[in-house]
Protein backbone atom coordinates (compact mmCIF):
# COMPACT_ATOMS: atom_id res chain seq x y z
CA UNK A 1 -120.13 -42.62 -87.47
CA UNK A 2 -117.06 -42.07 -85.16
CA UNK A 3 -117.34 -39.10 -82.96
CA UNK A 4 -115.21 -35.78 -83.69
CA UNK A 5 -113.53 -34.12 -81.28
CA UNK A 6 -110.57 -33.19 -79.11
CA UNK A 7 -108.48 -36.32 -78.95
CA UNK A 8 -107.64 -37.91 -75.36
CA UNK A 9 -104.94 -37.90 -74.07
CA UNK A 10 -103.05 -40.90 -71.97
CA UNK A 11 -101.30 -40.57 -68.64
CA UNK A 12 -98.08 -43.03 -68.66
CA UNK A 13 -98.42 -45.01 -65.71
CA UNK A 14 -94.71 -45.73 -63.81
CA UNK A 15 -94.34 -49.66 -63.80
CA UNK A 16 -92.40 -51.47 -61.63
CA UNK A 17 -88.53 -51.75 -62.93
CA UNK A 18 -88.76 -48.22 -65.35
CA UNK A 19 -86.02 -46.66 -66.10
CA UNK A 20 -84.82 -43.79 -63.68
CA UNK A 21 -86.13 -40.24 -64.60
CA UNK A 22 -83.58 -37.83 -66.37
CA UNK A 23 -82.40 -34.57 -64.67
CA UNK A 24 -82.84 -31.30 -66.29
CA UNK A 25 -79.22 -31.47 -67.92
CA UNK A 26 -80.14 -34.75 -69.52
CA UNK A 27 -78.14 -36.77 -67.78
CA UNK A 28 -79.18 -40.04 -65.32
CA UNK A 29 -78.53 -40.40 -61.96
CA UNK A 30 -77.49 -38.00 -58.81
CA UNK A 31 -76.27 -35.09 -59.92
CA UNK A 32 -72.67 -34.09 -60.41
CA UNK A 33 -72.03 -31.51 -57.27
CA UNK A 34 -72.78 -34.78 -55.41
CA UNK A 35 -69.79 -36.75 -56.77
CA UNK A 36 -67.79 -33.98 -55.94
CA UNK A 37 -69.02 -33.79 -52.52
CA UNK A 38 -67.87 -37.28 -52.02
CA UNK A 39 -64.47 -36.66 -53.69
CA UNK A 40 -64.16 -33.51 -51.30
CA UNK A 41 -61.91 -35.60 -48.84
CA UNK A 42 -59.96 -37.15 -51.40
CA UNK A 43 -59.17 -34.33 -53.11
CA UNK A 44 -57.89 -32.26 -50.45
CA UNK A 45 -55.64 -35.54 -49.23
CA UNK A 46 -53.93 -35.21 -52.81
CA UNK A 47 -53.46 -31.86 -52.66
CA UNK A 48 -52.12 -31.99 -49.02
CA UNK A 49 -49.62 -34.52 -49.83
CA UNK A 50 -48.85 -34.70 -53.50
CA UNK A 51 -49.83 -31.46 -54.93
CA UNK A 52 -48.61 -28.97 -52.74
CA UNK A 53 -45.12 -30.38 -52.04
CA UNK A 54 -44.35 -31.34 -55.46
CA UNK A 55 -45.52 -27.01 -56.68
CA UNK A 56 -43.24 -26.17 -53.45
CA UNK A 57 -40.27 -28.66 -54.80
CA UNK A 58 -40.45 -26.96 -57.99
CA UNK A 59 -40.54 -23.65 -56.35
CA UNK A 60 -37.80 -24.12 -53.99
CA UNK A 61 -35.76 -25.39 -56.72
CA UNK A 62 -35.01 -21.87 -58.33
CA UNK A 63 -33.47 -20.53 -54.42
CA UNK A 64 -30.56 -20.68 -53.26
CA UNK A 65 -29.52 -22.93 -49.63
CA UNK A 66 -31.02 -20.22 -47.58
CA UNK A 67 -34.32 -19.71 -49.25
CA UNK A 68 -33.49 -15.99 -49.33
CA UNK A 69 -32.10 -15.53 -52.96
CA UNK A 70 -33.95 -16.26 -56.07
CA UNK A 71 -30.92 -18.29 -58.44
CA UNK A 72 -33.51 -19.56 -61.20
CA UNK A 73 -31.71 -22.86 -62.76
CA UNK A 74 -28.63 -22.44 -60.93
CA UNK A 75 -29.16 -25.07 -58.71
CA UNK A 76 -29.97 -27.06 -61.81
CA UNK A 77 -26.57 -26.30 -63.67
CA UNK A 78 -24.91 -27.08 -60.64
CA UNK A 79 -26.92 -30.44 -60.37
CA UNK A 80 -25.53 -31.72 -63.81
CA UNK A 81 -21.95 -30.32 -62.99
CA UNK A 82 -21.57 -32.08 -60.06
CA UNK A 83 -19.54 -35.31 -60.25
CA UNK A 84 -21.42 -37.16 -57.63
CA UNK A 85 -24.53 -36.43 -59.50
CA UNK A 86 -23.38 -38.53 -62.24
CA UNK A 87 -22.22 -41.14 -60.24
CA UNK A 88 -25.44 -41.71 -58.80
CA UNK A 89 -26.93 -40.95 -62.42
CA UNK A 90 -24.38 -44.00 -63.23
CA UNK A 91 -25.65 -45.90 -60.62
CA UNK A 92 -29.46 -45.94 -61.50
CA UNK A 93 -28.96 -46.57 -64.88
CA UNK A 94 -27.64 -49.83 -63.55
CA UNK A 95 -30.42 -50.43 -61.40
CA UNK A 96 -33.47 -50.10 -64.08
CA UNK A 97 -31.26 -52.03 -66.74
CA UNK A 98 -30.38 -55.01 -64.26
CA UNK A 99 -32.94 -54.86 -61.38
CA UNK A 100 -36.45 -55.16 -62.63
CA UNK A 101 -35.14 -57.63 -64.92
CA UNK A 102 -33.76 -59.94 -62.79
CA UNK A 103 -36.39 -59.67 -60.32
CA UNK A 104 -39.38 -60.28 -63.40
CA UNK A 105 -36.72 -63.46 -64.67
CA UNK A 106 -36.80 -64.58 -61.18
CA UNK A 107 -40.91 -64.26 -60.59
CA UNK A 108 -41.71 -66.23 -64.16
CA UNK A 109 -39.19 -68.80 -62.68
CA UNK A 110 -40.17 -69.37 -59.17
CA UNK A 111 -43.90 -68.96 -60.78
CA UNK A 112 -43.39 -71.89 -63.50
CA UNK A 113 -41.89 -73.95 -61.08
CA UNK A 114 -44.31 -73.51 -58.39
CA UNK A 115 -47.54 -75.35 -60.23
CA UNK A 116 -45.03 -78.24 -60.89
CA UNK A 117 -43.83 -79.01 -57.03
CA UNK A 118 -46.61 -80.28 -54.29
CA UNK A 119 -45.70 -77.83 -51.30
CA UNK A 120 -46.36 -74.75 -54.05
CA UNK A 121 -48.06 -72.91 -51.38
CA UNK A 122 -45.62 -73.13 -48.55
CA UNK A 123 -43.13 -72.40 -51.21
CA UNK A 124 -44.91 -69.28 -52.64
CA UNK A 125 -45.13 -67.95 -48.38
CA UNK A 126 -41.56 -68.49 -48.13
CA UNK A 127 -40.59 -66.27 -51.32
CA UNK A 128 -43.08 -63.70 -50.64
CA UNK A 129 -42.37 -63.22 -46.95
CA UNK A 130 -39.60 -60.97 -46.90
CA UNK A 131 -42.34 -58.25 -48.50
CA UNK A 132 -43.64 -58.42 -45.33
CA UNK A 133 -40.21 -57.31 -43.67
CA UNK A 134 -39.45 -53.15 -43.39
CA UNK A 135 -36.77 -52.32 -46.42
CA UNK A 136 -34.85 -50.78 -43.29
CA UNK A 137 -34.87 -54.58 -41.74
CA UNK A 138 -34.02 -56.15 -44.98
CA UNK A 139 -31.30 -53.52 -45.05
CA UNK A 140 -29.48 -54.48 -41.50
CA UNK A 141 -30.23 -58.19 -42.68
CA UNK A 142 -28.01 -58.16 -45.50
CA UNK A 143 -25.48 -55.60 -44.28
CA UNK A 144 -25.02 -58.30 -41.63
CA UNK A 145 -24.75 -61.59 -44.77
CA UNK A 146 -22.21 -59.15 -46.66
CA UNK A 147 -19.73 -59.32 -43.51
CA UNK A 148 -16.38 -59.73 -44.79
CA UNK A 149 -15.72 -61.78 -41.84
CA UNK A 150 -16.87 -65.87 -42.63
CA UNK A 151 -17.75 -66.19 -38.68
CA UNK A 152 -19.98 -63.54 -39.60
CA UNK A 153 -21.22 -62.94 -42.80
CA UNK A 154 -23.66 -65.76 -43.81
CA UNK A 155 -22.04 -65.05 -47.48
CA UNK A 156 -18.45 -65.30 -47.08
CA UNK A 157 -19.57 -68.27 -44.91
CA UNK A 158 -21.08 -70.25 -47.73
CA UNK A 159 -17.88 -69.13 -50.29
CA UNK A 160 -15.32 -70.49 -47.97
CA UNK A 161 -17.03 -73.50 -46.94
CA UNK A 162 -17.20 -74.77 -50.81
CA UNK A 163 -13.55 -73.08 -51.38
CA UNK A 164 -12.67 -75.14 -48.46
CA UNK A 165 -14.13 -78.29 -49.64
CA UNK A 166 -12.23 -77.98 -53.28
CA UNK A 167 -9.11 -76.79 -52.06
CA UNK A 168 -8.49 -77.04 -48.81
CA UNK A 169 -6.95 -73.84 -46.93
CA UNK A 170 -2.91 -74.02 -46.04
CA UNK A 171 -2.32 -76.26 -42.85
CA UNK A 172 -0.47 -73.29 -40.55
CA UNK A 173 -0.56 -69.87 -42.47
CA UNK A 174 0.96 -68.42 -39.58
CA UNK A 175 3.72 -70.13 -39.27
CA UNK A 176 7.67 -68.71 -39.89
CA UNK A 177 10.87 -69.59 -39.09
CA UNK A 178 12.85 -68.22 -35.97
CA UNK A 179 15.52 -65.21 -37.06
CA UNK A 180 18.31 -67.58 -36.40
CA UNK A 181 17.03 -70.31 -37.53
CA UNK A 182 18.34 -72.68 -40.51
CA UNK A 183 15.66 -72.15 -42.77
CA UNK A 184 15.19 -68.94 -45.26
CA UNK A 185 12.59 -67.52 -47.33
CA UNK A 186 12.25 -69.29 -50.91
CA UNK A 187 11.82 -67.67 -53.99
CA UNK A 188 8.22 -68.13 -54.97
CA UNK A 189 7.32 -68.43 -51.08
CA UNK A 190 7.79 -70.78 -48.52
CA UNK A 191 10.97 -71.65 -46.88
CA UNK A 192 13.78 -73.81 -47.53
CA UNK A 193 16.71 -74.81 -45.59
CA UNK A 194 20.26 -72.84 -46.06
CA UNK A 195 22.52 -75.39 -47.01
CA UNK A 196 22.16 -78.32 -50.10
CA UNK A 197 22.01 -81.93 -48.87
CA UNK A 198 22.55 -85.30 -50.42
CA UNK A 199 20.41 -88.24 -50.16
CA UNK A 200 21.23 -90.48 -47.17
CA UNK A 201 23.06 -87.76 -44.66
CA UNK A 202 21.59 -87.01 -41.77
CA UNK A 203 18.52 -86.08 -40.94
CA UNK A 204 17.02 -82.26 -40.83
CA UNK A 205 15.68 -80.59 -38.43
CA UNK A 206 13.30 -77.86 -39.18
CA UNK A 207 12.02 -75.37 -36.47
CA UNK A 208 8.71 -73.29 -36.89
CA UNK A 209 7.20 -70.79 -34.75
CA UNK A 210 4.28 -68.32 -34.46
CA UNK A 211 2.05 -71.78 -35.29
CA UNK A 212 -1.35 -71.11 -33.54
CA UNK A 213 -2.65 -73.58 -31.04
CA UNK A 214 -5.48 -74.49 -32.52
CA UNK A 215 -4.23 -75.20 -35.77
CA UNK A 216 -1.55 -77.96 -34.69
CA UNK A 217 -4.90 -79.58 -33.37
CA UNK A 218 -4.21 -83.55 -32.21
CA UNK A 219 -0.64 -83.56 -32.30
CA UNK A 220 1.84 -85.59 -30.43
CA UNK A 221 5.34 -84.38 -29.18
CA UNK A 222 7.76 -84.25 -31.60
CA UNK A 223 10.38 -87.15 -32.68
CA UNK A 224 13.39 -87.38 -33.74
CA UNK A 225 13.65 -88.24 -37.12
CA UNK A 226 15.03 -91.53 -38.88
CA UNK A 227 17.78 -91.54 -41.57
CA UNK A 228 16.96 -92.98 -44.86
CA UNK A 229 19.31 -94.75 -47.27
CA UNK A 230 18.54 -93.45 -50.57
CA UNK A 231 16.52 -90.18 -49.24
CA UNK A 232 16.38 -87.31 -47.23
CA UNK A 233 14.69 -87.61 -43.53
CA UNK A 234 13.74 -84.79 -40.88
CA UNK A 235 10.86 -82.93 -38.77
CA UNK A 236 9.52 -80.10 -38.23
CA UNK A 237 8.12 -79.08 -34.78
CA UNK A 238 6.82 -76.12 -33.04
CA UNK A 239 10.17 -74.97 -31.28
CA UNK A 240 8.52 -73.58 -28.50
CA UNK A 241 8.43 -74.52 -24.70
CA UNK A 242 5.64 -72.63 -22.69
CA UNK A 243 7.32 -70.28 -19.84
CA UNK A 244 10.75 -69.92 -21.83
CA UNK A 245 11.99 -73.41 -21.46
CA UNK A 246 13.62 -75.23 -24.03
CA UNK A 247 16.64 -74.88 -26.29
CA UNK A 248 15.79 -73.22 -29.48
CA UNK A 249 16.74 -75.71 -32.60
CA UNK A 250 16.34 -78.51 -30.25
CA UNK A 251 13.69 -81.08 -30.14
CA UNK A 252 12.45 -80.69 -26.29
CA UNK A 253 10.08 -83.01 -24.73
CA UNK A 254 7.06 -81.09 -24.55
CA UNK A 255 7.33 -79.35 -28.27
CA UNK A 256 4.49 -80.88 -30.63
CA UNK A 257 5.42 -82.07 -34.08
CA UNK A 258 3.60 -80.20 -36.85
CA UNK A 259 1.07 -82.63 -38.47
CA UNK A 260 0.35 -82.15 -42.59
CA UNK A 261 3.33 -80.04 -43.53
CA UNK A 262 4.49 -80.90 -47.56
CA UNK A 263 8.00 -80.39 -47.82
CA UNK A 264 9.75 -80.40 -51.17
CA UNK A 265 13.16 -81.74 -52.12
CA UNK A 266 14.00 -79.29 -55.50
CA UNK A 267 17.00 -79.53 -57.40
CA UNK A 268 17.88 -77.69 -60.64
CA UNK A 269 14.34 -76.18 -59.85
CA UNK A 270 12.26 -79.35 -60.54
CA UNK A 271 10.82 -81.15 -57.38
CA UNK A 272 12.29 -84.48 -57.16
CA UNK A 273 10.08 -85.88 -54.53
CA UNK A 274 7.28 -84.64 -51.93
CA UNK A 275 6.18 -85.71 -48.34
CA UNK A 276 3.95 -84.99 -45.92
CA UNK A 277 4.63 -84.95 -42.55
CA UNK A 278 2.93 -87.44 -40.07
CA UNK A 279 1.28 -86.25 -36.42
CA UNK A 280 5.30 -86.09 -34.79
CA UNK A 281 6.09 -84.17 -37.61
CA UNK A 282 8.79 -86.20 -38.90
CA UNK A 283 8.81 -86.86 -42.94
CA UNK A 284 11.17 -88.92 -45.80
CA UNK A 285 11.55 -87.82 -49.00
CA UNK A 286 12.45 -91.25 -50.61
CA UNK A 287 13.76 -91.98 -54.26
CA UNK A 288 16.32 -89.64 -54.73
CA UNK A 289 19.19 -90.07 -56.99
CA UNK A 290 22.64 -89.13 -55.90
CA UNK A 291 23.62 -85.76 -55.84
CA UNK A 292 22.16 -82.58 -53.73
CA UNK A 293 18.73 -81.24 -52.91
CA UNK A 294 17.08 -78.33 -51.74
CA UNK A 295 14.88 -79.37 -49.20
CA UNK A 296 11.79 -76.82 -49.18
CA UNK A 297 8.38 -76.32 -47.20
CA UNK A 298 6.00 -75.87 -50.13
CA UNK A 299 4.57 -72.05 -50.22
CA UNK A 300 1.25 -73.21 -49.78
CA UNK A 301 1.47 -74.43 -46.22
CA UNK A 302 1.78 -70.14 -45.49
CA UNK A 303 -0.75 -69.18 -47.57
CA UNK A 304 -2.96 -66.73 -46.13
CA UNK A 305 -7.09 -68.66 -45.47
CA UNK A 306 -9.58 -67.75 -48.60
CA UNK A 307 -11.64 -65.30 -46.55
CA UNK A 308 -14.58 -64.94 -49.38
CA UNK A 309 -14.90 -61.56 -51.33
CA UNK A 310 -15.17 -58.16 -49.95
CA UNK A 311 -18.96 -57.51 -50.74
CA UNK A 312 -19.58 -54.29 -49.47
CA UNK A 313 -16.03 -52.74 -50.99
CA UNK A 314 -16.66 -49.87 -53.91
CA UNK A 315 -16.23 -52.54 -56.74
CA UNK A 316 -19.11 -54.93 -55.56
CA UNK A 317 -21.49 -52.59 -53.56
CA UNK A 318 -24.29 -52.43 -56.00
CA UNK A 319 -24.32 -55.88 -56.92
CA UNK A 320 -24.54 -56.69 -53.99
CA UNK A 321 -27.33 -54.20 -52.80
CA UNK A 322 -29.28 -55.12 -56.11
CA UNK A 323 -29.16 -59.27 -54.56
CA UNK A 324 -31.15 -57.76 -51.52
CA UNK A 325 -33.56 -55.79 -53.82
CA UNK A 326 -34.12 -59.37 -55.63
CA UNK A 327 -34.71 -61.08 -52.37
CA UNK A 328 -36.89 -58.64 -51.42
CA UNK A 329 -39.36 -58.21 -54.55
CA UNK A 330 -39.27 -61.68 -56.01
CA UNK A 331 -42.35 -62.44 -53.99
CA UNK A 332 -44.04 -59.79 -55.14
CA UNK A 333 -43.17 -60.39 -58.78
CA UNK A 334 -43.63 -64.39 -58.53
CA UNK A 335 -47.34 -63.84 -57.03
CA UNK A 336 -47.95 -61.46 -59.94
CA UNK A 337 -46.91 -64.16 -62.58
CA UNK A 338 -48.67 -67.22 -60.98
CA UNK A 339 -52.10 -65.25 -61.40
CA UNK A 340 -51.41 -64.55 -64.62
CA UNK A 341 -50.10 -68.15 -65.49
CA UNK A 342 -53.52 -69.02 -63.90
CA UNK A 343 -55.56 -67.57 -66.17
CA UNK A 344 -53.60 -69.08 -69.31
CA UNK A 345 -55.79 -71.27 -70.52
CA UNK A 346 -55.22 -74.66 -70.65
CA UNK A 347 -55.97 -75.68 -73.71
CA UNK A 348 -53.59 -74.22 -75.49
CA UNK A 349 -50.33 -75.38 -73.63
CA UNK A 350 -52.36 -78.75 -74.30
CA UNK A 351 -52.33 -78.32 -77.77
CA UNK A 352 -48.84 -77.28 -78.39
CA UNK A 353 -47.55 -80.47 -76.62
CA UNK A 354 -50.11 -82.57 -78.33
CA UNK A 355 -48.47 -81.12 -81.95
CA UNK A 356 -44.66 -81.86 -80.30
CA UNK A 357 -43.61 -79.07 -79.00
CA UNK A 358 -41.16 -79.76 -75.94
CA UNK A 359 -41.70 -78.33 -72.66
CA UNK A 360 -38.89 -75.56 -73.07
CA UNK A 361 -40.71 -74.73 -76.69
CA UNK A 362 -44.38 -74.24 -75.04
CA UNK A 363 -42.72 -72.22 -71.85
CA UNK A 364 -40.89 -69.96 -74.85
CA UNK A 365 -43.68 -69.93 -77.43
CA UNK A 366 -46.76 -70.30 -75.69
CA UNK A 367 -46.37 -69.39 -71.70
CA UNK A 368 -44.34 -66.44 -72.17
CA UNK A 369 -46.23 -64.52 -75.03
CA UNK A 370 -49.51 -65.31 -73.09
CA UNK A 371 -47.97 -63.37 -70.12
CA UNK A 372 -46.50 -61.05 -71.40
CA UNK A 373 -48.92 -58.38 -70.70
CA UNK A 374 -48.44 -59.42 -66.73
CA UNK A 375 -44.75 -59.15 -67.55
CA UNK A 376 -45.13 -55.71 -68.79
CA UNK A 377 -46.84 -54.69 -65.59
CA UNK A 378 -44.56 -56.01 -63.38
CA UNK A 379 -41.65 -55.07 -65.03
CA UNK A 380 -42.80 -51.36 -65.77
CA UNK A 381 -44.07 -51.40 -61.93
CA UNK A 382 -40.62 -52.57 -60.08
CA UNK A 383 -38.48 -49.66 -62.43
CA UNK A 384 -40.51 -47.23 -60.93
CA UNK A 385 -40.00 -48.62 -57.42
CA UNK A 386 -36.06 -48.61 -58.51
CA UNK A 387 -35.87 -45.23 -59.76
CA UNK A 388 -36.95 -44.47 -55.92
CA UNK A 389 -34.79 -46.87 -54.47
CA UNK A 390 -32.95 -45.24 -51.18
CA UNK A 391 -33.28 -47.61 -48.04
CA UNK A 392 -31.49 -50.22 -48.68
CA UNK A 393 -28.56 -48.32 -50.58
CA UNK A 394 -28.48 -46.13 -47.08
CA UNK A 395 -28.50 -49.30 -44.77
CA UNK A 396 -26.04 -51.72 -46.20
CA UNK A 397 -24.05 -49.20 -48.17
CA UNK A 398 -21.25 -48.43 -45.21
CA UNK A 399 -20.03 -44.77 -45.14
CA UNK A 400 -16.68 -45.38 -47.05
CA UNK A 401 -18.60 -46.41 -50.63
CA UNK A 402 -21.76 -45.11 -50.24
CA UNK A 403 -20.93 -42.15 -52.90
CA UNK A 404 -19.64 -45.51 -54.68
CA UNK A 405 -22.75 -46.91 -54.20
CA UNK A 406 -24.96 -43.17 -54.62
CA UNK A 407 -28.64 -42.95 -56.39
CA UNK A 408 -30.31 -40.20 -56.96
CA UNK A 409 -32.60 -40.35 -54.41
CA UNK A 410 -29.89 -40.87 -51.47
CA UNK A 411 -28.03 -37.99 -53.24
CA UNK A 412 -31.05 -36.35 -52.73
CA UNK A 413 -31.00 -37.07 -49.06
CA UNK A 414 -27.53 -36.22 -48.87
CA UNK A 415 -27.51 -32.91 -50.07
CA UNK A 416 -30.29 -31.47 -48.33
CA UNK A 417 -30.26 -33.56 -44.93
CA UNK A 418 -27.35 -35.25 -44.83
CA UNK A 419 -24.65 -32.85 -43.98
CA UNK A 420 -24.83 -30.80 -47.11
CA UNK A 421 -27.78 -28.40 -45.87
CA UNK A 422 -28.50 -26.95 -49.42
CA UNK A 423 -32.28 -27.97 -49.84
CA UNK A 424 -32.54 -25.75 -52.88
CA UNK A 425 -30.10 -28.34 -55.16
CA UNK A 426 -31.59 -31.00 -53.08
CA UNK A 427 -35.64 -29.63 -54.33
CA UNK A 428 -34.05 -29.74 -58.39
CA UNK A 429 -32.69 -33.42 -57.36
CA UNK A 430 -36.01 -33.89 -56.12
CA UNK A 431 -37.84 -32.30 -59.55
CA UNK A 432 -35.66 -34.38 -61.99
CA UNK A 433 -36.22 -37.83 -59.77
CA UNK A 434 -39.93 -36.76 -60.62
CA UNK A 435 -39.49 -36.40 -64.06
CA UNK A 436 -38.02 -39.58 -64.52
CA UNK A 437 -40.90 -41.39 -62.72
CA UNK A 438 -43.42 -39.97 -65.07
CA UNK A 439 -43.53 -41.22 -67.93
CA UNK A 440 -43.03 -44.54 -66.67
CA UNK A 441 -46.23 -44.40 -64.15
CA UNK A 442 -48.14 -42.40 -67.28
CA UNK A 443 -47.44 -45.55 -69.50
CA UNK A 444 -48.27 -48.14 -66.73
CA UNK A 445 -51.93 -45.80 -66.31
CA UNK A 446 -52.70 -45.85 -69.75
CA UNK A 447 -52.03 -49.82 -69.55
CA UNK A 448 -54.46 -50.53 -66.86
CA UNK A 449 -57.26 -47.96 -68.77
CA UNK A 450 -56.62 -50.28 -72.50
CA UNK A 451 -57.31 -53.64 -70.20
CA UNK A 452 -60.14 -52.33 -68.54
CA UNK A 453 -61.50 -51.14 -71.64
């Protein structure tokens, strides 16, 4: 028979690889004040520099410029009564729509293209290394392309070299007759001679000065020009003798002909016939019918030289700064794009072009959906950085059209720093700025906590 009795009880024994012991509270691992003890640091960091000047922004905000009388919203009524507050209201509306998109468009592009071109990586280093440069760099950088000057500005450089190239510039824009000279100013521009003549008189003479001496470039000394039987024959010439020398309206030795001059013979106000003149600046206008002609220098010799487009004027100023935000972030948004391209897999582009689908159809139905959560992030991430945008508006903006060229966060700047002194409109620019970053940087947290869920 089994023996009765009080039963025995068993010890666990702790094995190798059990799981840790539970605290009191139930829960597993080090215990909470711990955490916090670690976070200590942190904490106070945030607080230092986030939490404490955005309560004091909000607090200044309801005092006046002194910080000695309490206003309440005043200085926000003011803020959305003030012209220049909508301006650069205007202004940023401009940037989110156009900026982050163009930079994202740009990203996907140089992205695509990159796995399709052998040097990708030195390619990829030379888009992403103007990250590496200050915004106050890329600034003077582009202040100094937008020069309205050609021999300067690296843009206006490139405009007038292709303008050059497709229609060349007028041959001596400087050029103009001498106050008692024979020649007057044509209607339309240019200048044509005073009096009619008839095909086969003599020949004309036409005197220019104020040509500069660059421009007349290999010429040779003027000649005396040749009459024609059935046309009209003549020259023009610098009429001008260095130290005074010289008789004015007379072809003198050491007077140079001007080369590539078209003159015009016009009558009834139809051009009958056009020459050019050669390097002695003498020209025939043959194949003229009987009767009288005009005889004109075409308005286009005076023309004043295509000298590219005034990029930093108040009509062009944001475009233009909004080029140097793309050249800055496109990098940054191409890098982005190629991980995420990376991690497409490749099966699937496979498959599309194995059922016929073109290479612009599987870039627009299979690439681009696939990414689109990248897209999202970069594009949500870059109109947060725009809503802040203030260095490069202050650096190539020049002081004439930078309220042309005003965002909020430079109007900011400029009322409380800048000369207006009044930090307690300058603290409600600084609240609303805030309160347009928000939601955007709420919506790109709660994206990163869904993925890493």
């Amino acid at each position: 028979m089994p023996k009765t009795g009080r039963p025995r009880v068993v010890t666990p024994v702790a094995t190798a690889g059990a799981a840790p012991r539970a605290s009191r509270s139930g829960r597993l691992g080090p215990p909470s004040w711990l955490a916090a003890v670690f976070l200590l640091p942190a904490l106070l960091f945030l607080g230092a520099y986030m939490v404490y000047p955005i309560l004091f922004s909000i607090y200044r905000s309801l005092w006046d410029a002194t910080g000695l009388d309490f206003v309440g919203l005043a200085n926000y009524a003011e803020m959305f009564t003030d012209p220049s507050t909508f301006v650069a209201l205007r202004n940023n509306v401009v940037w989110v729509v156009v900026a982050p998109t163009a930079v994202t468009v740009a990203g996907l592009i140089f992205a695509v293209l990159t796995e399709r071109i052998r040097w990708s990586t030195a390619f990829k280093i030379v888009v992403f290394m103007p990250m590496a440069i200050s915004f106050l760099a890329s600034g003077v950088i582009f202040r100094l392309v937008y020069e309205q000057d050609p021999e300067r500005g690296l843009a206006n450089a490139v405009l007038t070299t292709v303008r050059d190239t497709v229609a060349p510039t007028a041959s001596h824009p400087d050029a103009r007759p001498r106050p008692e000279a024979p020649l007057t100013e044509a209607e339309g521009g240019g200048y044509e001679l005073d009096r009619p003549v008839a095909a086969g008189a003599d020949p004309v003479l036409l005197p220019l000065v104020g040509v500069q001496a660059d421009s007349v470039g290999d010429a040779v000394p003027a000649a005396a020009p040749q009459a024609t039987g059935d046309g009209v024959s003549g020259t023009v010439w610098v009429d001008f003798t260095r130290g005074g020398e010289g008789t004015p309206g007379t072809i003198d030795p050491t007077e140079a002909g001007l080369p590539g001059v078209r003159v015009q013979a016009v009558r009834d106000g139809e051009v009958a016939a056009t020459a050019t003149t050669a390097d002695d600046g003498t020209f025939a206008l043959e194949g003229l019918g009987e009767g009288e002609y005009t005889v004109r220098l075409a308005a286009d010799n005076f023309t004043e030289p295509y000298n590219g487009v005034n990029w930093l004027g108040p009509t062009l100023i944001t475009p233009a700064i909004i080029g140097a935000y793309l050249w800055v972030w496109a990098g940054f948004a191409m890098v982005l794009i190629a991980a995420g391209l990376a991690a497409i897999p490749r099966e699937a582009l496979e498959a599309a072009r194995v059922d016929g689908a073109t290479e612009w159809q599987v870039f627009r139905r299979v690439t681009v959906p696939l990414l689109s959560p990248v897209l999202l992030v970069v594009f949500v991430t870059l109109m947060i950085y725009v809503l802040k945008i203030f260095d490069l508006v202050f650096i190539i903006a020049p002081g004439s059209v930078q309220a042309d060229a005003n965002v909020l966060a430079l109007e900011m700047w400029r009322v409380s720093f800048g000369g207006g002194n009044d930090q307690g409109l300058g603290s409600a620019l600084a609240v609303f700025l805030l309160l347009l970053v928000v939601p955007a940087m709420i919506f790109q947290i709660r994206r990163f906590r869904q993925e890493n869920q």
